[in-house]
Protein backbone atom coordinates (compact mmCIF):
# COMPACT_ATOMS: atom_id res chain seq x y z
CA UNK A 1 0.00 0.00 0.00
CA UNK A 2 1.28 3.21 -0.94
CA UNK A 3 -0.07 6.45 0.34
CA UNK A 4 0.74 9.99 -1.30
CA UNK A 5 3.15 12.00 1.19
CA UNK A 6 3.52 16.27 0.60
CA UNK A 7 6.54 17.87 0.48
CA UNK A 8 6.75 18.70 3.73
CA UNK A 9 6.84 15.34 4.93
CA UNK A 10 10.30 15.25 3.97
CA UNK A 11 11.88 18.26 5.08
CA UNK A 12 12.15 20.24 8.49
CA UNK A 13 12.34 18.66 12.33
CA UNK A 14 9.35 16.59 10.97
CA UNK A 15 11.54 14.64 8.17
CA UNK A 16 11.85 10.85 8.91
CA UNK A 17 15.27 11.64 7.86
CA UNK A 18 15.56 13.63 10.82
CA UNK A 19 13.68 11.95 13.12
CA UNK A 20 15.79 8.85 12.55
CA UNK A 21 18.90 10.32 12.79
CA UNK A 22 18.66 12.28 16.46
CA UNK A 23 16.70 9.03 17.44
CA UNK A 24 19.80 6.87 16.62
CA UNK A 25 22.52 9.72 18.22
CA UNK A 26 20.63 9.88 21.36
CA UNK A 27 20.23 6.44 21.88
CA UNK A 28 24.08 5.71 21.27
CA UNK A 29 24.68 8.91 23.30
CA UNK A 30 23.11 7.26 26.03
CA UNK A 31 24.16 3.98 25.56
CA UNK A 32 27.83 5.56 25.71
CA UNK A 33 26.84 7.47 28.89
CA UNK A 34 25.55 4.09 30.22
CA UNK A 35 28.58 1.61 29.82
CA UNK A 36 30.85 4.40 30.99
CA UNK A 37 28.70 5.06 34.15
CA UNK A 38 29.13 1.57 34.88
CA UNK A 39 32.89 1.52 34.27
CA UNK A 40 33.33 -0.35 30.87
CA UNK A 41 35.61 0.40 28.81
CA UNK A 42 34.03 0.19 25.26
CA UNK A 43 31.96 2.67 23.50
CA UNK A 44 28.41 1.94 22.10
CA UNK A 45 29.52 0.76 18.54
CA UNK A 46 32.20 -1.72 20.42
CA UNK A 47 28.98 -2.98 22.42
CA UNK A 48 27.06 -3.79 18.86
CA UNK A 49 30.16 -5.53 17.54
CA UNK A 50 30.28 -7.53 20.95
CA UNK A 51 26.80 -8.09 21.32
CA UNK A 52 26.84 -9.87 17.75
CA UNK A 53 30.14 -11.71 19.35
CA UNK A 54 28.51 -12.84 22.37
CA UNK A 55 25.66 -14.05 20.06
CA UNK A 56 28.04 -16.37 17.50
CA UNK A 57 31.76 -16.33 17.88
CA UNK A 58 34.16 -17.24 14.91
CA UNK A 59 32.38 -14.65 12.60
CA UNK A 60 34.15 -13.09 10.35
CA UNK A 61 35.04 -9.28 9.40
CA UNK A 62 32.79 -9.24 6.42
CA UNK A 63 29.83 -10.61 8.69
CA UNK A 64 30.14 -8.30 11.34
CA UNK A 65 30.28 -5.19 9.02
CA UNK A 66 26.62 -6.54 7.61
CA UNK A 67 25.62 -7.37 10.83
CA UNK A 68 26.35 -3.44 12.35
CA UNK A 69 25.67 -1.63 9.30
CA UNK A 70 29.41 -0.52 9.27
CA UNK A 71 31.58 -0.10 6.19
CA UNK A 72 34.67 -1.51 5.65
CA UNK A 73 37.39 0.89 6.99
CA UNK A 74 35.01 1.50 10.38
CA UNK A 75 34.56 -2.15 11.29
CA UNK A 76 38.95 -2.58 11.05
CA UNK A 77 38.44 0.25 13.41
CA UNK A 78 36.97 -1.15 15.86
CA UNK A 79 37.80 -4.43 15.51
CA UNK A 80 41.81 -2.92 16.26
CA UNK A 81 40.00 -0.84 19.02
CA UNK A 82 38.74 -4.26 20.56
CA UNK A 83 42.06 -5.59 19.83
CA UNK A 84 44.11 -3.50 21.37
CA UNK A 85 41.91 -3.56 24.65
CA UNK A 86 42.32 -6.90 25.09
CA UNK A 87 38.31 -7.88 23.92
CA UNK A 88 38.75 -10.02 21.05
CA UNK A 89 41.59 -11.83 18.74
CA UNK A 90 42.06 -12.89 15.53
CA UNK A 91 42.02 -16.31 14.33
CA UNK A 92 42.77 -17.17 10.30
CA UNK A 93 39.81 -19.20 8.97
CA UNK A 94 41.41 -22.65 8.04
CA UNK A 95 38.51 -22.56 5.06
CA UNK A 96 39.75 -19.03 3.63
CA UNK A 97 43.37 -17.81 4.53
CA UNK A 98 42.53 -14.58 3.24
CA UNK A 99 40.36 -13.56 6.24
CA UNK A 100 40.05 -13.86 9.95
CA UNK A 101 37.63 -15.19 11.75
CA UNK A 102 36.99 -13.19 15.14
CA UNK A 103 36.69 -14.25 18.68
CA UNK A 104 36.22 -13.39 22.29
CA UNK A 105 39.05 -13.31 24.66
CA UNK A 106 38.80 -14.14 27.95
CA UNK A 107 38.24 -10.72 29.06
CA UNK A 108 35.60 -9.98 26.41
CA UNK A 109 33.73 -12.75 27.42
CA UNK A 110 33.56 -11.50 31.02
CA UNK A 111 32.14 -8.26 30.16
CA UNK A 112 28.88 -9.59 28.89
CA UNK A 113 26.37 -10.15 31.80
CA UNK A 114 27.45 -6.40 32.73
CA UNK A 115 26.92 -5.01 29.42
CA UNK A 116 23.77 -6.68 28.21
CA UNK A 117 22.36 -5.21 31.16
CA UNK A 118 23.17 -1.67 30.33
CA UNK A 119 21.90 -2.48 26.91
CA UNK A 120 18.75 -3.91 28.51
CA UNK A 121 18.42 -0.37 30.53
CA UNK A 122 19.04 1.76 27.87
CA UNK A 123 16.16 0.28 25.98
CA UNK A 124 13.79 0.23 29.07
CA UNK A 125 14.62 4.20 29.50
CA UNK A 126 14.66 4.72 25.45
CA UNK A 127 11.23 3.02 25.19
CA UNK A 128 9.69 3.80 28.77
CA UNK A 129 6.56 5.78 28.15
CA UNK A 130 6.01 4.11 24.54
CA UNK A 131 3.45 1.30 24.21
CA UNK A 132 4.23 -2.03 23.11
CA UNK A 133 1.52 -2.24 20.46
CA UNK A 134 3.15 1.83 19.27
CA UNK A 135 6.39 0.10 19.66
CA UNK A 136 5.71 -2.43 17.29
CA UNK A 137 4.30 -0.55 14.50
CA UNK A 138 7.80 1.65 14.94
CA UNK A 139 9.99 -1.86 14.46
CA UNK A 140 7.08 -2.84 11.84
CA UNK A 141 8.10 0.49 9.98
CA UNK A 142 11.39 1.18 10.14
CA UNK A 143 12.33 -2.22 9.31
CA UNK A 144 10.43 -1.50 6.23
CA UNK A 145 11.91 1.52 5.58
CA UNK A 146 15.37 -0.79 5.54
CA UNK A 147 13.86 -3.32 3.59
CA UNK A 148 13.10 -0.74 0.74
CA UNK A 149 16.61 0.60 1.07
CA UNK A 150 18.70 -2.65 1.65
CA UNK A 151 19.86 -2.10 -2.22
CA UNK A 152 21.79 0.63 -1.36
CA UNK A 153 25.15 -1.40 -0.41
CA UNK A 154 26.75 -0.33 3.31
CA UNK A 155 29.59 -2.32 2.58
């Protein structure tokens, strides 16, 4: 169903454009604010590549980039960011020598109960006062809005 939008619909503090983007800063913003209250170390796009870590080890660089919506030069970034804090390593995939596979260290590993529960709380206080059936037309439409964009290569 398609349904005939003015011009104004796309410009102005009313944009979806907009609307999208301050909605995705302030929930990283706070997010951020979040795992540093609590004394991690990592910054909110460290805690997506985790989170998809703690979900299936061994993935590789390629995957992870798809799976956070990050291009090729930002997940290196912080995959050497994760590195270099001692979060994950490096393994080469015995099926493809030409790329790694990525895992958990020991101390990434012990980091998740603590984190998933500041992710849990910032989505309690980002979605508060919103109600679950409102909430689910919001998924409902912006994972359509992705779906009729998902042509438009990240990577």
């Amino acid at each position: 169903m398609t349904t005939k939008l003015d011009k104004d619909d796309f410009t102005g503090n009313e944009s979806i454009g907009y609307l999208t983007g301050v909605a995705y800063r302030s929930i990283n913003k706070r997010l951020s604010s979040n795992l540093k209250a609590s004394g991690n170390k990592i910054t909110s796009e460290q805690y997506g590549v985790l989170k998809q870590l703690w979900l299936e080890e061994g993935q590789t660089q390629l995957d992870l980039a798809c799976k956070t919506s990050k291009d090729k030069p930002g997940i290196t970034r912080l995959l050497n960011n994760l590195e270099k804090k001692g979060f994950i390593k490096r393994k080469v995939n015995k099926d493809d020598k030409r790329c790694n596979k990525i895992y958990l260290t020991k101390k990434g590993k012990e980091m998740q109960d603590l984190a998933l529960k500041i992710g849990n709380q910032t989505v309690i206080e980002t979605t508060s006062d919103i109600d679950k059936s409102e909430l689910q037309i919001c998924k409902n439409v912006l994972a359509k809005i992705c779906s009729n964009l998902k042509n438009d290569d990240i990577i």
